[in-house]
Protein backbone atom coordinates (compact mmCIF):
# COMPACT_ATOMS: atom_id res chain seq x y z
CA UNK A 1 144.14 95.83 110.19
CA UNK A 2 145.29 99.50 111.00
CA UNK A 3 148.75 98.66 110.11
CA UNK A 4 148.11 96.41 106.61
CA UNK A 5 145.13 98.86 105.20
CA UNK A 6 146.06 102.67 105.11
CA UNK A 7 143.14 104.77 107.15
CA UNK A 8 140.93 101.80 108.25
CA UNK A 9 139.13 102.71 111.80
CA UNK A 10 139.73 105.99 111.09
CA UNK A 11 136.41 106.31 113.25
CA UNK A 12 137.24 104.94 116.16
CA UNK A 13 139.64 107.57 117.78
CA UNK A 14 138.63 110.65 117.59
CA UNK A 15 142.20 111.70 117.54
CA UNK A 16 142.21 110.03 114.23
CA UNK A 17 140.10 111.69 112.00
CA UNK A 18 140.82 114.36 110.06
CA UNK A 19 138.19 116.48 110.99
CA UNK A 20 138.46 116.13 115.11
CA UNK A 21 140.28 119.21 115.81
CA UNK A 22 137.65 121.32 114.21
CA UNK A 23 134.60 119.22 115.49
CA UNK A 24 133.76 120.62 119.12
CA UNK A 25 130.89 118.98 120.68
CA UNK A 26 127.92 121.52 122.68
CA UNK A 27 128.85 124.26 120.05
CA UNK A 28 125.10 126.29 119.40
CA UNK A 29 124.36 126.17 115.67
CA UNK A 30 121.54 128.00 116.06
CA UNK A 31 119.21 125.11 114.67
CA UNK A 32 116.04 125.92 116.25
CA UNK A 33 114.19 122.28 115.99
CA UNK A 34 115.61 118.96 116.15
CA UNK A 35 113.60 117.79 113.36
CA UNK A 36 112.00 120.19 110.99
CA UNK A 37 108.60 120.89 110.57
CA UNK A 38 106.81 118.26 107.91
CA UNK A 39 105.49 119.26 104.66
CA UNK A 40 102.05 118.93 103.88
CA UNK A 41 101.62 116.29 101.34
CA UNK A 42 98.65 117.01 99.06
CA UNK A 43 98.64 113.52 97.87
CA UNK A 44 100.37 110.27 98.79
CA UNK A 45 103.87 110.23 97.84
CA UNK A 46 105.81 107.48 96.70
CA UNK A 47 107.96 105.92 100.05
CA UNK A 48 110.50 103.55 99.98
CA UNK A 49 109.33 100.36 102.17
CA UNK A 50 112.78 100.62 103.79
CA UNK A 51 111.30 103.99 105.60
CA UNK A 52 108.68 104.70 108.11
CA UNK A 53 107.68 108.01 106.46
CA UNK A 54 108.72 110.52 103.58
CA UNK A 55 111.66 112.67 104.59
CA UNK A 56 110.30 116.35 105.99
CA UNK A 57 110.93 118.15 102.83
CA UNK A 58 110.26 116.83 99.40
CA UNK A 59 109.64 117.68 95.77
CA UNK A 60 106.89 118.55 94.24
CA UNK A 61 107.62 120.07 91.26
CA UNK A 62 106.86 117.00 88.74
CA UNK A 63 104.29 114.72 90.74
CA UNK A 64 103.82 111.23 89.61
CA UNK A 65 101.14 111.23 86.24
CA UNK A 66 99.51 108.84 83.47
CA UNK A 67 101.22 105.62 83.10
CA UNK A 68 104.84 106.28 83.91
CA UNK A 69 103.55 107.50 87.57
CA UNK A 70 101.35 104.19 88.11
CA UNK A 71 104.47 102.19 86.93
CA UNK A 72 106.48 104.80 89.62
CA UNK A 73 104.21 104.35 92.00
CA UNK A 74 104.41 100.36 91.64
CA UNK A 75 108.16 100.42 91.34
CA UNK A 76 107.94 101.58 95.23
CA UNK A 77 106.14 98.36 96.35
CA UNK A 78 109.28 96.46 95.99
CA UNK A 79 112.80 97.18 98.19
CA UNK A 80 115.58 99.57 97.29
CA UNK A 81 117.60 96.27 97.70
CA UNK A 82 116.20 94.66 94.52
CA UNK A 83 116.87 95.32 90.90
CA UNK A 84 113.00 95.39 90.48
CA UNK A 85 112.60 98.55 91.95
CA UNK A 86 115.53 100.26 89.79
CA UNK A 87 114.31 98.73 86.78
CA UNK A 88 111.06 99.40 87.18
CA UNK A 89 111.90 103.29 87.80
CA UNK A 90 114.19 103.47 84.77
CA UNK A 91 111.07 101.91 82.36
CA UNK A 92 108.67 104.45 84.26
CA UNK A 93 111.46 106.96 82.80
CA UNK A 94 111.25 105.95 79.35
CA UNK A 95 107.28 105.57 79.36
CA UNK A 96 107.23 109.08 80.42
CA UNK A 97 109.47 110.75 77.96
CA UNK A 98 106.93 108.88 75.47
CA UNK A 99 104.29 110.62 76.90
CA UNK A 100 106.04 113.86 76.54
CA UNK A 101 106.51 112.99 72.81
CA UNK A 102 102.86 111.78 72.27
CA UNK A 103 101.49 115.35 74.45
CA UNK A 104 104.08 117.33 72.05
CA UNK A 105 102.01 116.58 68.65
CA UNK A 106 98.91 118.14 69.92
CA UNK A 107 100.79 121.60 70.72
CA UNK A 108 101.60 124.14 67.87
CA UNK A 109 105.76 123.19 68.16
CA UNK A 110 105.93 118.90 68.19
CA UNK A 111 109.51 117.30 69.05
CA UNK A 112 112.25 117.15 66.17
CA UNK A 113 113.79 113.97 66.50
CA UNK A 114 116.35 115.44 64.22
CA UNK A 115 117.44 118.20 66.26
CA UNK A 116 116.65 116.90 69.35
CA UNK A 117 118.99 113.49 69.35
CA UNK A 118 122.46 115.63 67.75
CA UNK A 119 122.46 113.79 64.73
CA UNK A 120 122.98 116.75 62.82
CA UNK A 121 125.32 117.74 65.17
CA UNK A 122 127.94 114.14 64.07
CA UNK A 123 128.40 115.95 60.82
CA UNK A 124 128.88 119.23 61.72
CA UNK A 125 130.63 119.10 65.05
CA UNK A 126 133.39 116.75 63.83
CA UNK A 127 131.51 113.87 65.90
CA UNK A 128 132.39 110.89 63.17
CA UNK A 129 136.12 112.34 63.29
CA UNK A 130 136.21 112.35 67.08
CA UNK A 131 135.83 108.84 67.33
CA UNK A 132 138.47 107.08 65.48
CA UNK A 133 142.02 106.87 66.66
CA UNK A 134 141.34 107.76 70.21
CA UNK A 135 140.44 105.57 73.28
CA UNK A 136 136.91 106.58 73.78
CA UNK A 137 134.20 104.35 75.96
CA UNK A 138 131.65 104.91 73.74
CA UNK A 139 133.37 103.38 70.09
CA UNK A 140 132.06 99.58 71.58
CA UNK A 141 128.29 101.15 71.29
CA UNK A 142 128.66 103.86 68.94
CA UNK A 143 127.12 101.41 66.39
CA UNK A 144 123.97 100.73 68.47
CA UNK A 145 123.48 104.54 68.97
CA UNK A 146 121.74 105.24 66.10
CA UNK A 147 119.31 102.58 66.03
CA UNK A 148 118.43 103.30 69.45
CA UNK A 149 117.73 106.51 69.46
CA UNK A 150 116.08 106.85 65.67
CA UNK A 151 114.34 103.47 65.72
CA UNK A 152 111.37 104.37 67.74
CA UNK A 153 110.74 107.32 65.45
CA UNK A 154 110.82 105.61 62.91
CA UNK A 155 108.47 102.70 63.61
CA UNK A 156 106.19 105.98 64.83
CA UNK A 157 106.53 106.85 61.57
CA UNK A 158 105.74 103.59 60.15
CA UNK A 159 102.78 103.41 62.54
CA UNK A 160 101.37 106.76 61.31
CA UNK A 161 101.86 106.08 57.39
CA UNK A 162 99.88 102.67 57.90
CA UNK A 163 97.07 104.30 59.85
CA UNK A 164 96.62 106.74 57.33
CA UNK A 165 96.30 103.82 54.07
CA UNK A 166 93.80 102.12 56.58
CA UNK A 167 91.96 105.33 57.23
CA UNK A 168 92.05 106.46 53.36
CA UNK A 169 91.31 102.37 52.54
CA UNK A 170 88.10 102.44 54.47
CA UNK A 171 87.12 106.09 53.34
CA UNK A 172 87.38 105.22 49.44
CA UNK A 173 85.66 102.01 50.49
């Protein structure tokens, strides 16, 4: 197999691999543990059933919340192995940049879907331009785009302008 497929077993001698020359076994790193000291985990943190335990030193900085961290949380009862897991994570994703939206209304500065998705940004950027007459990925969905990323606020939309005839129909009622 050496011979038909260009650096296979490049493992196996040492005298192979690119790196032996430099690599010089006994040398003192000064590590001082063999395995690092575990961080304390304030509450349980999602683990991959593949693993025994969480890895020493993790991140804390956006813990699991609301309904995106349940769905998170159940994502990690399946294997890394199945498409589940993955797709479970990616929905937990978009649930939680819904939340985000939803939280944003009750501050003093909500989300501009306008601003916030470039669509001004096509018109003045050259973005339409950009697109024809070159060999870009993203012509096949550039049709899709739009409806994907403005639909949602839109049915929001929708959604609010209906509650507010029901609310107004049962007032004047």
């Amino acid at each position: 197999m050496r011979a038909r497929i260009p650096g296979w077993g490049s493992d196996l001698d040492p005298a192979d691999r690119p790196s032996y020359p430099r690599e010089q076994p006994g040398i003192e790193t000064g590590a001082h543990w063999d395995f690092p000291e575990r961080q304390p985990e304030k509450w349980p943190r999602e683990r991959s059933v593949e693993h025994a335990f969480v890895t020493p030193v993790f991140g804390t900085s956006a813990p699991p919340k609301g309904t995106s961290g349940a769905i998170r949380k159940y994502a990690y009862k399946y294997s890394e192995g199945r498409a589940a897991h993955w797709l479970l994570l990616l929905a937990a994703d978009r649930v939680d940049a819904w939340e985000h939206h939803v939280r944003s209304f009750a501050t003093l500065r909500p989300d501009n879907p306008i601003t916030e998705t470039g669509v001004l940004s096509e018109f003045s950027r050259h973005g339409v331009a950009s697109r024809f007459g070159k060999k870009r990925a993203d012509l096949s969905h550039q049709w899709i785009d739009p409806i994907i990323a403005g639909a949602p606020w839109a049915l929001a939309g929708l959604g609010a302008v209906a509650a507010l005839r029901t609310v107004r129909k049962h007032r004047a009622a």
